[in-house]
N, C-alpha and C. Protein backbone atom coordinates (compact mmCIF):
# COMPACT_ATOMS: atom_id res chain seq x y z
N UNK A 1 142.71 85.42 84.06
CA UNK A 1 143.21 84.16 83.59
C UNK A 1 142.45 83.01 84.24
N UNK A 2 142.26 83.25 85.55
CA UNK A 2 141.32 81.88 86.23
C UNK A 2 140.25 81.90 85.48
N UNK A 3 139.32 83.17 85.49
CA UNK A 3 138.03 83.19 84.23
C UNK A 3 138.38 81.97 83.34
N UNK A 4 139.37 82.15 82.62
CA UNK A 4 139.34 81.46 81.65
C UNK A 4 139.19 79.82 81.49
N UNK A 5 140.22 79.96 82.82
CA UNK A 5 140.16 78.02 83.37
C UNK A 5 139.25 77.73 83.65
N UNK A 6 138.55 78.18 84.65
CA UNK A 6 137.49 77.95 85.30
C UNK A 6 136.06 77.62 84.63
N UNK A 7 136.35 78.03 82.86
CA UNK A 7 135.31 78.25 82.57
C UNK A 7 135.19 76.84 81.71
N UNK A 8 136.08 76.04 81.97
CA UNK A 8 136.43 74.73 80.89
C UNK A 8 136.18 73.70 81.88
N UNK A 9 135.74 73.92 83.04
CA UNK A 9 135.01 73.10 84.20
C UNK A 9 134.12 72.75 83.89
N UNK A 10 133.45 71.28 83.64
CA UNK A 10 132.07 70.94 83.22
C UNK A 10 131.54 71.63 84.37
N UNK A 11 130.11 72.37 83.84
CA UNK A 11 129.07 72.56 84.80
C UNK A 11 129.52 73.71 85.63
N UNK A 12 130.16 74.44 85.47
CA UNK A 12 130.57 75.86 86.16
C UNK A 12 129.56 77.17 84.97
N UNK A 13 129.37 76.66 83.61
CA UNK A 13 128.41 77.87 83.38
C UNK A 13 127.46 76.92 82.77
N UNK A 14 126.62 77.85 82.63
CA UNK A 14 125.12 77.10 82.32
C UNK A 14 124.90 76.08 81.08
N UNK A 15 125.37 77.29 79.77
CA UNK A 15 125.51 77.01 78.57
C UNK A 15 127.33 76.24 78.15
N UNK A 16 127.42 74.82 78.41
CA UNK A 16 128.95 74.82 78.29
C UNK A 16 129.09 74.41 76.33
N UNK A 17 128.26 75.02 75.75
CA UNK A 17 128.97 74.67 74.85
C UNK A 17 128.75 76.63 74.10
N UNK A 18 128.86 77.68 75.10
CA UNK A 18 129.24 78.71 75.06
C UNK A 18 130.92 78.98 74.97
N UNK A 19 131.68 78.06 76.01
CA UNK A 19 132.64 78.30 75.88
C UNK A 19 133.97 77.16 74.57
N UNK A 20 132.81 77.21 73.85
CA UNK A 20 133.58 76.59 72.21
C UNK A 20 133.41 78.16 71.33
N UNK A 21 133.09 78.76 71.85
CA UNK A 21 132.75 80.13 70.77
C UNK A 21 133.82 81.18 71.80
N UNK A 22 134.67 80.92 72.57
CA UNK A 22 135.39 82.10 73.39
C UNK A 22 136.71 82.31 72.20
N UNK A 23 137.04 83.57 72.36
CA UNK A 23 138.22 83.78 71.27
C UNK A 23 139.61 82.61 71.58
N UNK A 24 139.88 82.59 70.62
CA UNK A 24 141.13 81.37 70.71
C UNK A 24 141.15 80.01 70.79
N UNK A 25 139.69 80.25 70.93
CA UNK A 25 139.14 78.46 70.86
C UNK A 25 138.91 77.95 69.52
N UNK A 26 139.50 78.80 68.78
CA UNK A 26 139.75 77.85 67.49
C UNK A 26 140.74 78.60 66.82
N UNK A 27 141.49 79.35 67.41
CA UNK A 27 143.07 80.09 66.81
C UNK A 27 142.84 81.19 66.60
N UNK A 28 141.06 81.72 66.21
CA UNK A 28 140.81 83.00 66.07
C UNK A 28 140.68 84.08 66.64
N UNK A 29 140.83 85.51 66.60
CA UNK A 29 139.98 86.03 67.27
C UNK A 29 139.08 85.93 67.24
N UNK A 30 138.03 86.75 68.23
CA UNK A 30 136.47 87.10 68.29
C UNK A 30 136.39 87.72 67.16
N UNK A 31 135.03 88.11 66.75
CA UNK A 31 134.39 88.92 65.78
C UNK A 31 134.06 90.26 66.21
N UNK A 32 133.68 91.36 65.30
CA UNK A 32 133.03 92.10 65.67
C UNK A 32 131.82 91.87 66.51
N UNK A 33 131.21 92.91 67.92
CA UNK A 33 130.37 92.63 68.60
C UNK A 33 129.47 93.76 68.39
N UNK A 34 127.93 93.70 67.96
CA UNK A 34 127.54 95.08 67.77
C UNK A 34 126.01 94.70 68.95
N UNK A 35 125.56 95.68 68.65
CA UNK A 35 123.93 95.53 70.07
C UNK A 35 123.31 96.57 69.42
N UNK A 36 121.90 96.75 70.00
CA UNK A 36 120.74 97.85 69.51
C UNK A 36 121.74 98.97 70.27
N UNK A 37 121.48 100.52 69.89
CA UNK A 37 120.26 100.37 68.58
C UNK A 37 121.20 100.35 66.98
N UNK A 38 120.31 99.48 65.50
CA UNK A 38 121.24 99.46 65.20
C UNK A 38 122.34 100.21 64.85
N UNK A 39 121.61 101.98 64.34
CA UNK A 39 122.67 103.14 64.24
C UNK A 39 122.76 103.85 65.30
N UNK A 40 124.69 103.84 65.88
CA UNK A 40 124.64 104.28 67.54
C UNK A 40 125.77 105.05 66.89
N UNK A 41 125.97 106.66 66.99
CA UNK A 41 126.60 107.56 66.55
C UNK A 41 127.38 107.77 65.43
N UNK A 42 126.59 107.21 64.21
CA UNK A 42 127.35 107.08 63.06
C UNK A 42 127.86 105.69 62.42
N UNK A 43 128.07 104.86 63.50
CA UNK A 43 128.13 103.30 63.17
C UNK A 43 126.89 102.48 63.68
N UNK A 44 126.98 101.72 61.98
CA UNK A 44 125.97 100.88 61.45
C UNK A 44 126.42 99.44 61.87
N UNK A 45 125.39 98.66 62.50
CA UNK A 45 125.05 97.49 62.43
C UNK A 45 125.37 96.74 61.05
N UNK A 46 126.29 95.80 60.78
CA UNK A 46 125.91 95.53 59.45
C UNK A 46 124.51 94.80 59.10
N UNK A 47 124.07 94.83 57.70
CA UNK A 47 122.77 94.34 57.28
C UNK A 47 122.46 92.60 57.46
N UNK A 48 123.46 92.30 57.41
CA UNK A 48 123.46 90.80 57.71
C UNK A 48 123.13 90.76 59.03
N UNK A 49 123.82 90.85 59.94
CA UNK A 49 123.41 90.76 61.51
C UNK A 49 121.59 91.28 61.56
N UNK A 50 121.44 92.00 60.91
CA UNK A 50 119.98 92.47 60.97
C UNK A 50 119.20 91.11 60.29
N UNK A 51 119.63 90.84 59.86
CA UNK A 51 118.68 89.86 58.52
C UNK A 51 117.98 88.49 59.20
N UNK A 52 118.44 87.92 60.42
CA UNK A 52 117.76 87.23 60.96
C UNK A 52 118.26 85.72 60.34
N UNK A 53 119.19 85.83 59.90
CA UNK A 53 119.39 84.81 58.87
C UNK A 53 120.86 83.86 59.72
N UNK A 54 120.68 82.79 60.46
CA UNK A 54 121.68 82.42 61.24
C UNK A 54 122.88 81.86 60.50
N UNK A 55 122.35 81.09 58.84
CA UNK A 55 123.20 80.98 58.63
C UNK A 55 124.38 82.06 57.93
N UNK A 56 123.72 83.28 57.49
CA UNK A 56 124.53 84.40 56.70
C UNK A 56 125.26 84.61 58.13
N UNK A 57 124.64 84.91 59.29
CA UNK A 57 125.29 85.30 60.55
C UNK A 57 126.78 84.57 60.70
N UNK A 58 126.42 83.59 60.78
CA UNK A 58 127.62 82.79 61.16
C UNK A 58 128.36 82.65 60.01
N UNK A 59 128.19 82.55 58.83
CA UNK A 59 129.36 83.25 57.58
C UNK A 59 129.91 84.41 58.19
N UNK A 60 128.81 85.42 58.08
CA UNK A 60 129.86 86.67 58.39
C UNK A 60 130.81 86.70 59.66
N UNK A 61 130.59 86.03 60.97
CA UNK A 61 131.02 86.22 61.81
C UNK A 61 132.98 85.71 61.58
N UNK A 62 132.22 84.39 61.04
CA UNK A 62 133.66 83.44 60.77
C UNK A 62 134.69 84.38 59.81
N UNK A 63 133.83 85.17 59.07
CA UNK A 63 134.92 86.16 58.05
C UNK A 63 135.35 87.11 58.73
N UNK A 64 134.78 87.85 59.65
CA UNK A 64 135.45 88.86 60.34
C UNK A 64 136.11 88.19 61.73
N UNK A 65 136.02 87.08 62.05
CA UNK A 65 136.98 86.38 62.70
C UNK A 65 138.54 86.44 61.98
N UNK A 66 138.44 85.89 60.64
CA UNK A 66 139.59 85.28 60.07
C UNK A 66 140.18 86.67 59.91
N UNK A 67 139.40 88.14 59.21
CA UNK A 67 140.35 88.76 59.00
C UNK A 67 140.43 89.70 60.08
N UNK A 68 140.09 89.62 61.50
CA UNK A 68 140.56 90.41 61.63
C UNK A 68 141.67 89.51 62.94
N UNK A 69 141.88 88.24 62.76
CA UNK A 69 143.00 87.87 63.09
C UNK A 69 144.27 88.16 62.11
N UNK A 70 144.11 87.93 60.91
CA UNK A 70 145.18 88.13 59.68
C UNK A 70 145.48 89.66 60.20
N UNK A 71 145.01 90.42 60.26
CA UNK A 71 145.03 92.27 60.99
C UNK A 71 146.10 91.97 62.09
N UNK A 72 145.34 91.89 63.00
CA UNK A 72 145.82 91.47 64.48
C UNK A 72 146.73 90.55 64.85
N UNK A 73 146.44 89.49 64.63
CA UNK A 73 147.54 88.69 65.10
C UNK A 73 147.67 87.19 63.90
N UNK A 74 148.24 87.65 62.68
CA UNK A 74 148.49 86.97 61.74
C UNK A 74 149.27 85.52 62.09
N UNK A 75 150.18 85.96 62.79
CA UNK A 75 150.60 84.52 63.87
C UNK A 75 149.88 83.41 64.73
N UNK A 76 148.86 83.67 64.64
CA UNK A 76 147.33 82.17 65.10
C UNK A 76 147.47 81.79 63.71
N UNK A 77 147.59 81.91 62.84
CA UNK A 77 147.20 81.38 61.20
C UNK A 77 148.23 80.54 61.22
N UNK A 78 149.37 80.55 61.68
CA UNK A 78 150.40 79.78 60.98
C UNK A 78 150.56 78.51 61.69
C-alpha cells in the first residue's frame, strides 16, 4: 500500500507520468501483460501487440482494460 502512495510523490520515480497508467487510475483494471517470446507454451501474443502500431496498441489495451474490468470487477463502471 505505501508502494502505492509513495509513488504519487513528485520525483520519487523517474518516469512520473508512468504512474497515470497504474491500474485504478482511471477506474480500470490493468490489461493483459504479455513479453517475448511471442509463443510461450501454447499462448500467443496477440497480433496487434506485435504490429508495432502504438496506436492499434493502445486501442487494444483500453479494450481489454474495459472488459476485463466488466469480468472482474463490474463495480469500477458504475
Amino acid at each position: 500500500m505505501f508502494n502505492a502512495i509513495i509513488r504519487l510523490i513528485p520525483g520519487v520515480i523517474s518516469d512520473e507520468t508512468s504512474a497515470l497508467s497504474d491500474s485504478f487510475q482511471d477506474n480500470l483494471l490493468a490489461p493483459p501483460t504479455y513479453t517475448r517470446p511471442a509463443d510461450f507454451n501454447g499462448w500467443q501474443v496477440p497480433e496487434v501487440l506485435l504490429s508495432g502500431d502504438p496506436k492499434k496498441i493502445n486501442k487494444w489495451r483500453e479494450e481489454q482494460a474495459i472488459k476485463r474490468t466488466k469480468n472482474l470487477r463490474p463495480d469500477l463502471l458504475n
